[in-house]
N, C-alpha and C. Protein backbone atom coordinates (compact mmCIF):
# COMPACT_ATOMS: atom_id res chain seq x y z
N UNK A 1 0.84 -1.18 0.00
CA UNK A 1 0.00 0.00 0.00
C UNK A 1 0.88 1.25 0.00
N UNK A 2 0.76 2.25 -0.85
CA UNK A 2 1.42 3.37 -0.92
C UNK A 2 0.61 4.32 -0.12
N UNK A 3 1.73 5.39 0.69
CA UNK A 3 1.06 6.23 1.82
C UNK A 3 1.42 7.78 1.04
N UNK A 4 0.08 8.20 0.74
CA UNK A 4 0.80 9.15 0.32
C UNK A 4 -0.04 10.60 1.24
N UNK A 5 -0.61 10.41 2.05
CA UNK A 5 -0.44 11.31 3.57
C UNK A 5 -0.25 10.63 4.53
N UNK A 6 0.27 11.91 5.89
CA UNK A 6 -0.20 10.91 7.07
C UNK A 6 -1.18 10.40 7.64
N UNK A 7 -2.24 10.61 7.17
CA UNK A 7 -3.47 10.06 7.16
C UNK A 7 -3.28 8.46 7.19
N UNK A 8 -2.73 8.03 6.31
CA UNK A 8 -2.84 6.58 5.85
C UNK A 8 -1.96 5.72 6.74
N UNK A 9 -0.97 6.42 7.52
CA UNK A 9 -0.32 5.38 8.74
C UNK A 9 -1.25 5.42 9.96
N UNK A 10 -0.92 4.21 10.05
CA UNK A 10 -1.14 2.94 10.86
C UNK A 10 -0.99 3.66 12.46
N UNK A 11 0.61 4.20 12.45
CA UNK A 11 1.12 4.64 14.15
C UNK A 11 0.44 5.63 13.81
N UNK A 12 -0.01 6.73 12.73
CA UNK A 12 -0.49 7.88 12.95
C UNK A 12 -1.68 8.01 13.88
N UNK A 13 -2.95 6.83 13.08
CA UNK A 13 -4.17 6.42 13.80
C UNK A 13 -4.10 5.79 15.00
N UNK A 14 -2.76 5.00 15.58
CA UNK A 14 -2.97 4.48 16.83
C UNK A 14 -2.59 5.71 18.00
N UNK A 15 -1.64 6.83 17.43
CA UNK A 15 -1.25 7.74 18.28
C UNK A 15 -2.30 8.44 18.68
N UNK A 16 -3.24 8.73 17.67
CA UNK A 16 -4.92 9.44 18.06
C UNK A 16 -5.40 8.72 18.52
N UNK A 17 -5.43 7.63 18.76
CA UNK A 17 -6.87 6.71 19.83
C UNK A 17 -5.97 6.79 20.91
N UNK A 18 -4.65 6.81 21.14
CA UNK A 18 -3.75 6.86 22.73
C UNK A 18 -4.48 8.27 23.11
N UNK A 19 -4.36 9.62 22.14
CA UNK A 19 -4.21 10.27 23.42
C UNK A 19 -5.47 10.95 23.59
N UNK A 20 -6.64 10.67 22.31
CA UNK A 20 -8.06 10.64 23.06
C UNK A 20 -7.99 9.71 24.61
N UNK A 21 -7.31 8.40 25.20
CA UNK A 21 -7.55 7.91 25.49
C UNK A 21 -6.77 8.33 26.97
N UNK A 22 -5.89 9.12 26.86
CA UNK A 22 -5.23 9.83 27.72
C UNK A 22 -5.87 11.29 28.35
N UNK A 23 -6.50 11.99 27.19
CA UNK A 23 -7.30 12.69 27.51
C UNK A 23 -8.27 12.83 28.76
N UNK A 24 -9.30 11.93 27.71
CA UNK A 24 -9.86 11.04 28.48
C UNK A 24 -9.66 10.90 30.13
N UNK A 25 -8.75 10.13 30.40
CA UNK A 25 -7.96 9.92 32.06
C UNK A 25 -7.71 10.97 32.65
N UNK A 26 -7.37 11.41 31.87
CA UNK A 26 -6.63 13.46 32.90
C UNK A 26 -7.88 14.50 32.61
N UNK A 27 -9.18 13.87 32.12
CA UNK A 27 -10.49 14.70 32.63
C UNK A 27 -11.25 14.52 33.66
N UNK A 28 -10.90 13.38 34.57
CA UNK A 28 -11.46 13.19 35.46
C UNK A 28 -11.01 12.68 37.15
N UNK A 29 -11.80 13.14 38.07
CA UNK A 29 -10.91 13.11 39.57
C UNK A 29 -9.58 13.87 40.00
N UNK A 30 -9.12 13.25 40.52
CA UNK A 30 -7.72 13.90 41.25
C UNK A 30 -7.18 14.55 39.99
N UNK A 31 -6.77 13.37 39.19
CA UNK A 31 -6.14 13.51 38.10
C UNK A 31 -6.30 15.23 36.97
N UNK A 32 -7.21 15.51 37.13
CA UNK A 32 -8.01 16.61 36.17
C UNK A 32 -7.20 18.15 36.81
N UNK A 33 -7.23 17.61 38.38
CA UNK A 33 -6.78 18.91 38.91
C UNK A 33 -5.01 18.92 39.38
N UNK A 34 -4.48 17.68 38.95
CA UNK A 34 -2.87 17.75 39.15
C UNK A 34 -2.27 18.47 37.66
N UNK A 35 -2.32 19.74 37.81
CA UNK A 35 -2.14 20.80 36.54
C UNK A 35 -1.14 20.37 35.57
N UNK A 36 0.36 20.27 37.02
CA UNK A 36 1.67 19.93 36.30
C UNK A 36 1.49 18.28 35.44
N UNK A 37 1.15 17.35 36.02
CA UNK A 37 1.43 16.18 35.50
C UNK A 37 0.22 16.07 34.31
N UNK A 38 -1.33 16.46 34.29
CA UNK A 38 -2.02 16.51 33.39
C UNK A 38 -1.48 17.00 32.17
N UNK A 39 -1.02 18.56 32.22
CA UNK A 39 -0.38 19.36 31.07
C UNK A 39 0.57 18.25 30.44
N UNK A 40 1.30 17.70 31.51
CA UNK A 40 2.97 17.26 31.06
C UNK A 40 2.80 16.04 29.89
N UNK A 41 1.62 14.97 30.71
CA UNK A 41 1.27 14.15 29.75
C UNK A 41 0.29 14.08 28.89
N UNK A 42 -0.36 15.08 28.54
CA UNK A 42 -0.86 15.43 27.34
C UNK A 42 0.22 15.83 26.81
N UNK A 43 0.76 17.24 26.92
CA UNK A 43 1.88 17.26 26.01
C UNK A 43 2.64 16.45 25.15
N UNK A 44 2.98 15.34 25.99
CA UNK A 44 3.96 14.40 25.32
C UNK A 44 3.34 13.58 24.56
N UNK A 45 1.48 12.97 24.90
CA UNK A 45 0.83 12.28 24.09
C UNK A 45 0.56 13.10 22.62
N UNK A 46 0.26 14.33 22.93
CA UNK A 46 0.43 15.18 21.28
C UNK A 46 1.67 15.07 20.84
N UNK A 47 2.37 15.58 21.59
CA UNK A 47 4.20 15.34 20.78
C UNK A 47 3.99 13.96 19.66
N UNK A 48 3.21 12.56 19.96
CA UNK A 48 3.91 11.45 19.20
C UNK A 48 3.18 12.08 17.79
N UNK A 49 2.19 12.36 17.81
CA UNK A 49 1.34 12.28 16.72
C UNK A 49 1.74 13.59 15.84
N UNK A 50 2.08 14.67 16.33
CA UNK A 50 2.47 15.42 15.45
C UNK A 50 3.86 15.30 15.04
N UNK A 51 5.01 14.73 15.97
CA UNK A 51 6.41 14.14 15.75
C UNK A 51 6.23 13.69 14.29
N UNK A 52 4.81 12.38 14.28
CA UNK A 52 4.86 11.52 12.95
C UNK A 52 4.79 12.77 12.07
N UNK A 53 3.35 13.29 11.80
CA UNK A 53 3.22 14.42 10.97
C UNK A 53 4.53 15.51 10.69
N UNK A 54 5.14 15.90 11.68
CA UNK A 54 5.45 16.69 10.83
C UNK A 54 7.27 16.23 9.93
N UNK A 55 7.63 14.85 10.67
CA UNK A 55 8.49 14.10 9.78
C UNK A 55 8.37 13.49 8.88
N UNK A 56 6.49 13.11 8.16
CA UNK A 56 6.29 12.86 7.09
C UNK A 56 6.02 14.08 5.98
N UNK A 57 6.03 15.24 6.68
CA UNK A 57 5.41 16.60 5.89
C UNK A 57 7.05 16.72 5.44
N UNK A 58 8.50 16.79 6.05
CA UNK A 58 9.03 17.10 5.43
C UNK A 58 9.78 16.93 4.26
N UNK A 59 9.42 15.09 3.89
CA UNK A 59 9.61 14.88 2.55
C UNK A 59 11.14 14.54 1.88
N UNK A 60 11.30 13.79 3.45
CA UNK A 60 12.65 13.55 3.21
C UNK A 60 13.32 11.86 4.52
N UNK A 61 13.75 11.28 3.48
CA UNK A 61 13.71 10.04 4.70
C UNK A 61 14.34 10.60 5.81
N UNK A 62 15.60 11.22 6.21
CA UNK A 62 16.26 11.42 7.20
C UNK A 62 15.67 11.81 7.91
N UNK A 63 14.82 12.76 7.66
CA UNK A 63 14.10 13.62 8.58
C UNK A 63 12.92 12.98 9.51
N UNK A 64 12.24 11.64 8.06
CA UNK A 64 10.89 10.89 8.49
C UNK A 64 11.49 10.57 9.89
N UNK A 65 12.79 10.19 9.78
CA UNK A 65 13.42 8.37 10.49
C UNK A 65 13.62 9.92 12.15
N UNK A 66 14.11 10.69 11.86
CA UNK A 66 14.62 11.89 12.97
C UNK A 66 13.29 11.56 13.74
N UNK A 67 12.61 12.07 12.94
CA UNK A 67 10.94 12.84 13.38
C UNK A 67 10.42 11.54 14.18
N UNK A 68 10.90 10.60 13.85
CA UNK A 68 9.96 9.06 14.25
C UNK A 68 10.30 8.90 15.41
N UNK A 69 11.66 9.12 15.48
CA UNK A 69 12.41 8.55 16.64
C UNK A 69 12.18 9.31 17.99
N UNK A 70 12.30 10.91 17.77
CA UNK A 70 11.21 11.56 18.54
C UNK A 70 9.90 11.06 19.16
N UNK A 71 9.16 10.43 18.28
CA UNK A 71 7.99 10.50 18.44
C UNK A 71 8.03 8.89 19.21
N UNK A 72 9.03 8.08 18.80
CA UNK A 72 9.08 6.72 19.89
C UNK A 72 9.63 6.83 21.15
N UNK A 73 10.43 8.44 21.44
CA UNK A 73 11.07 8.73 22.81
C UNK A 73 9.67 9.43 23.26
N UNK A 74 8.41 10.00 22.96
CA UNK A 74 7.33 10.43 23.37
C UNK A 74 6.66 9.46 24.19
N UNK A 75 6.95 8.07 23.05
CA UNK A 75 5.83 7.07 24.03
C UNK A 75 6.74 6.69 25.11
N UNK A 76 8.00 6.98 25.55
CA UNK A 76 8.02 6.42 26.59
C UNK A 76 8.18 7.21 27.53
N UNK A 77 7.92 8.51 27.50
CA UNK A 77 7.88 9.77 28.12
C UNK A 77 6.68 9.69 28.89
N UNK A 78 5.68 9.08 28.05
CA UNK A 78 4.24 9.07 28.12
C UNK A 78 3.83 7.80 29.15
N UNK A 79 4.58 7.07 28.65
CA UNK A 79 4.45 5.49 29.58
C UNK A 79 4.77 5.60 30.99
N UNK A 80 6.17 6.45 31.34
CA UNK A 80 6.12 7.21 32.54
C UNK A 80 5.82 7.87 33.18
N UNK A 81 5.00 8.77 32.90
CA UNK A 81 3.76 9.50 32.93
C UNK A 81 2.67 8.88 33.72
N UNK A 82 2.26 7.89 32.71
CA UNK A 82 1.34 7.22 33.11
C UNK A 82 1.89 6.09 34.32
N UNK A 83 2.71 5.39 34.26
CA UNK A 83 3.27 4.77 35.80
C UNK A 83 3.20 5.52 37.19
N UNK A 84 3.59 7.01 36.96
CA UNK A 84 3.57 8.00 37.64
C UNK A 84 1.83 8.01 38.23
N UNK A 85 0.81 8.19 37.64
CA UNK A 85 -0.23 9.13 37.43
C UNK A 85 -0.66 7.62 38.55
N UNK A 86 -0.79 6.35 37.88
CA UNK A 86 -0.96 4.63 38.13
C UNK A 86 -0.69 4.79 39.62
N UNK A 87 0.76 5.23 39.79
CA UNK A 87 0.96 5.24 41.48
C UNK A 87 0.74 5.94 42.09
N UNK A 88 0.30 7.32 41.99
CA UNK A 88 -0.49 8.16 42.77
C UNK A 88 -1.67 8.01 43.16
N UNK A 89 -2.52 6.86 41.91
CA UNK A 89 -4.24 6.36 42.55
C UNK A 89 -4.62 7.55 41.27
N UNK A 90 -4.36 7.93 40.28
CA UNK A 90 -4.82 8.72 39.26
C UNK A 90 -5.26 8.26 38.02
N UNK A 91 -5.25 6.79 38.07
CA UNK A 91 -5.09 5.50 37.09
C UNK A 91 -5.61 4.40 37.66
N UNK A 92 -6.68 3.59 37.25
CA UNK A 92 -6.75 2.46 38.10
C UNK A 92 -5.87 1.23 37.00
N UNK A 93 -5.48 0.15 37.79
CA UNK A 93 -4.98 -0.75 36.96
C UNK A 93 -5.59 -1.32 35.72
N UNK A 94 -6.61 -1.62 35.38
CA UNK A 94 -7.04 -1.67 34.33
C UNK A 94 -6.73 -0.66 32.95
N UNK A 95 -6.77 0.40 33.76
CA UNK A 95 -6.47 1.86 33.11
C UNK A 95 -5.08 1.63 32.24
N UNK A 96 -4.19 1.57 33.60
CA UNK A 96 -3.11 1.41 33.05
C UNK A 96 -3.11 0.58 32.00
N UNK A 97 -3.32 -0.50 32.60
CA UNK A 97 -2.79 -1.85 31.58
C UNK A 97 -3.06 -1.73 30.03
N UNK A 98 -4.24 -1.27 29.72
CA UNK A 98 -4.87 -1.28 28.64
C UNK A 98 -3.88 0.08 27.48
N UNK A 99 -3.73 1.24 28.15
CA UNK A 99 -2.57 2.41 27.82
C UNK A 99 -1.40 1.90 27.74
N UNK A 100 -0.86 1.88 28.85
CA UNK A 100 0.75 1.14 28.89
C UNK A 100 0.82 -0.04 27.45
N UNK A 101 -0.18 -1.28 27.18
CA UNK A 101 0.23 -1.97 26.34
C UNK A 101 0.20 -1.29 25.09
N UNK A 102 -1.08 -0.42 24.62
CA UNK A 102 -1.25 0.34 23.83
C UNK A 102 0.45 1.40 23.32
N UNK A 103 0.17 1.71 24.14
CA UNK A 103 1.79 2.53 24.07
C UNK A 103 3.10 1.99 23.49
N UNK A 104 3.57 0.26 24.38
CA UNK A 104 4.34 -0.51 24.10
C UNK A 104 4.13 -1.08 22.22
N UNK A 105 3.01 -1.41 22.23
CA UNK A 105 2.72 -1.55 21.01
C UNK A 105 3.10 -0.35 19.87
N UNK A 106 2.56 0.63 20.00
CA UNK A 106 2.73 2.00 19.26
C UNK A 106 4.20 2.06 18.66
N UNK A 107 5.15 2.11 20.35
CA UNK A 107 6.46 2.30 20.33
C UNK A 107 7.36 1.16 19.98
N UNK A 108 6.81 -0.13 19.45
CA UNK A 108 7.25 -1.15 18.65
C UNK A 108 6.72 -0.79 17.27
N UNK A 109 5.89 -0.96 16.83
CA UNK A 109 5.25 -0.20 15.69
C UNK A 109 6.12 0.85 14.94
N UNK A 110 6.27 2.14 15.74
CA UNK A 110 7.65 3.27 15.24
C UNK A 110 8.68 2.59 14.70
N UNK A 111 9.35 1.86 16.19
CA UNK A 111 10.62 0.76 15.64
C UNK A 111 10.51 0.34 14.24
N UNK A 112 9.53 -0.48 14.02
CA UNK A 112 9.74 -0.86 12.75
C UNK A 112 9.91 -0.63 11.84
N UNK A 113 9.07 0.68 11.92
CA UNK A 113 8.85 1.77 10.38
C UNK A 113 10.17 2.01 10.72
N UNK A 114 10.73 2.84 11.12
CA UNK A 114 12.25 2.98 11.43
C UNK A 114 13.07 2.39 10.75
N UNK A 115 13.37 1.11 11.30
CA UNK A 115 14.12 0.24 10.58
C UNK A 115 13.48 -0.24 9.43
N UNK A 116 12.38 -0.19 8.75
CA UNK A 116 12.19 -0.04 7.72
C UNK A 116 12.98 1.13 6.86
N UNK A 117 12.63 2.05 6.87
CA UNK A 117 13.01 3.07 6.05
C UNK A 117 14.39 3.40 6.18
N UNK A 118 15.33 3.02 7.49
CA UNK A 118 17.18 3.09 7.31
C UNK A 118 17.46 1.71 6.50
N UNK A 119 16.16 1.04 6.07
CA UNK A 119 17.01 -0.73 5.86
C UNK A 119 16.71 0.16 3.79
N UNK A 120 15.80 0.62 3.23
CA UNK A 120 15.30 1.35 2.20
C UNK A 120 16.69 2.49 2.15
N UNK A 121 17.09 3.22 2.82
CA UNK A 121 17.56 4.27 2.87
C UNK A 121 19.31 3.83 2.46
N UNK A 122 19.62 2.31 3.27
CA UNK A 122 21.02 1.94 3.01
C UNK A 122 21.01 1.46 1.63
N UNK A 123 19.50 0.87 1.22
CA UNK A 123 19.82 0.32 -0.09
C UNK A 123 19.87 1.36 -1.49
N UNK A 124 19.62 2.47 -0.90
CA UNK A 124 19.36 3.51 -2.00
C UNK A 124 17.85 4.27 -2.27
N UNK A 125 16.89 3.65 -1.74
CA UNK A 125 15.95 3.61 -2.13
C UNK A 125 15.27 4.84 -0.94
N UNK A 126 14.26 5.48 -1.64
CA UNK A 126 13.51 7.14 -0.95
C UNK A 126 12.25 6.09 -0.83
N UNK A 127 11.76 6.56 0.44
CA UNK A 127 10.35 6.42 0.54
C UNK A 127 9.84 7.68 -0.03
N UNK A 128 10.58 8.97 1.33
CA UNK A 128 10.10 10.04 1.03
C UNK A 128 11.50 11.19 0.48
N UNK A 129 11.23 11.77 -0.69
CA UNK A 129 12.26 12.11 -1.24
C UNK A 129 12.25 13.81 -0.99
């Protein structure tokens, strides 16, 4: 399948159901009113998704593979975050579990594209030129 926005990836759409899903969590209880850690991990849950976007906007593999890698140091920015939020009682375990794997997944997912596109990139070959 040829991607020719970010629309059409895969981590793009899973990064939007994470951080509706993060959202979500930091709208309600304790959680809603801990300013610093709410802001912090939203922040970083937007960071993955626009990371992707704006390393596919620039149209250039180095940059995709830069931009990605960013955006796989987000999810684990985010994963700590959420461990954080988990042990304060701001998260119930279920909560977690279901995010955290979500996340792990995501940030395997990146990996790949990754090493996809340096394994394309050594052979000569542009995804994005």
């Amino acid at each position: 399948m040829k991607i020719n926005r970010f629309e059409d990836l895969n981590i793009w759409k899973l990064s939007l159901k994470i951080t509706k899903e993060i959202y979500d969590l930091t709208m309600i209880g304790k959680f809603s009113k801990d300013f610093g850690l709410r802001d912090q991990i939203r922040r970083a849950v937007v960071s993955i998704s626009s990371n992707i976007v704006e390393g596919f906007e620039k149209n250039s593999n180095n940059e995709f593979i830069r931009f990605l890698k960013i955006a796989k140091g987000s999810t684990g920015e985010v994963r700590n975050q959420l461990y954080i939020a988990f042990s304060v009682g701001y998260a119930s375990k279920q909560e977690f579990d279901i995010i955290n794997v979500e996340l792990e997944n995501l940030a395997g997912q990146i990996g790949k594209f990754i090493s996809y596109l340096e394994s394309k990139k050594r052979n000569g070959e542009f995804v994005r030129k």
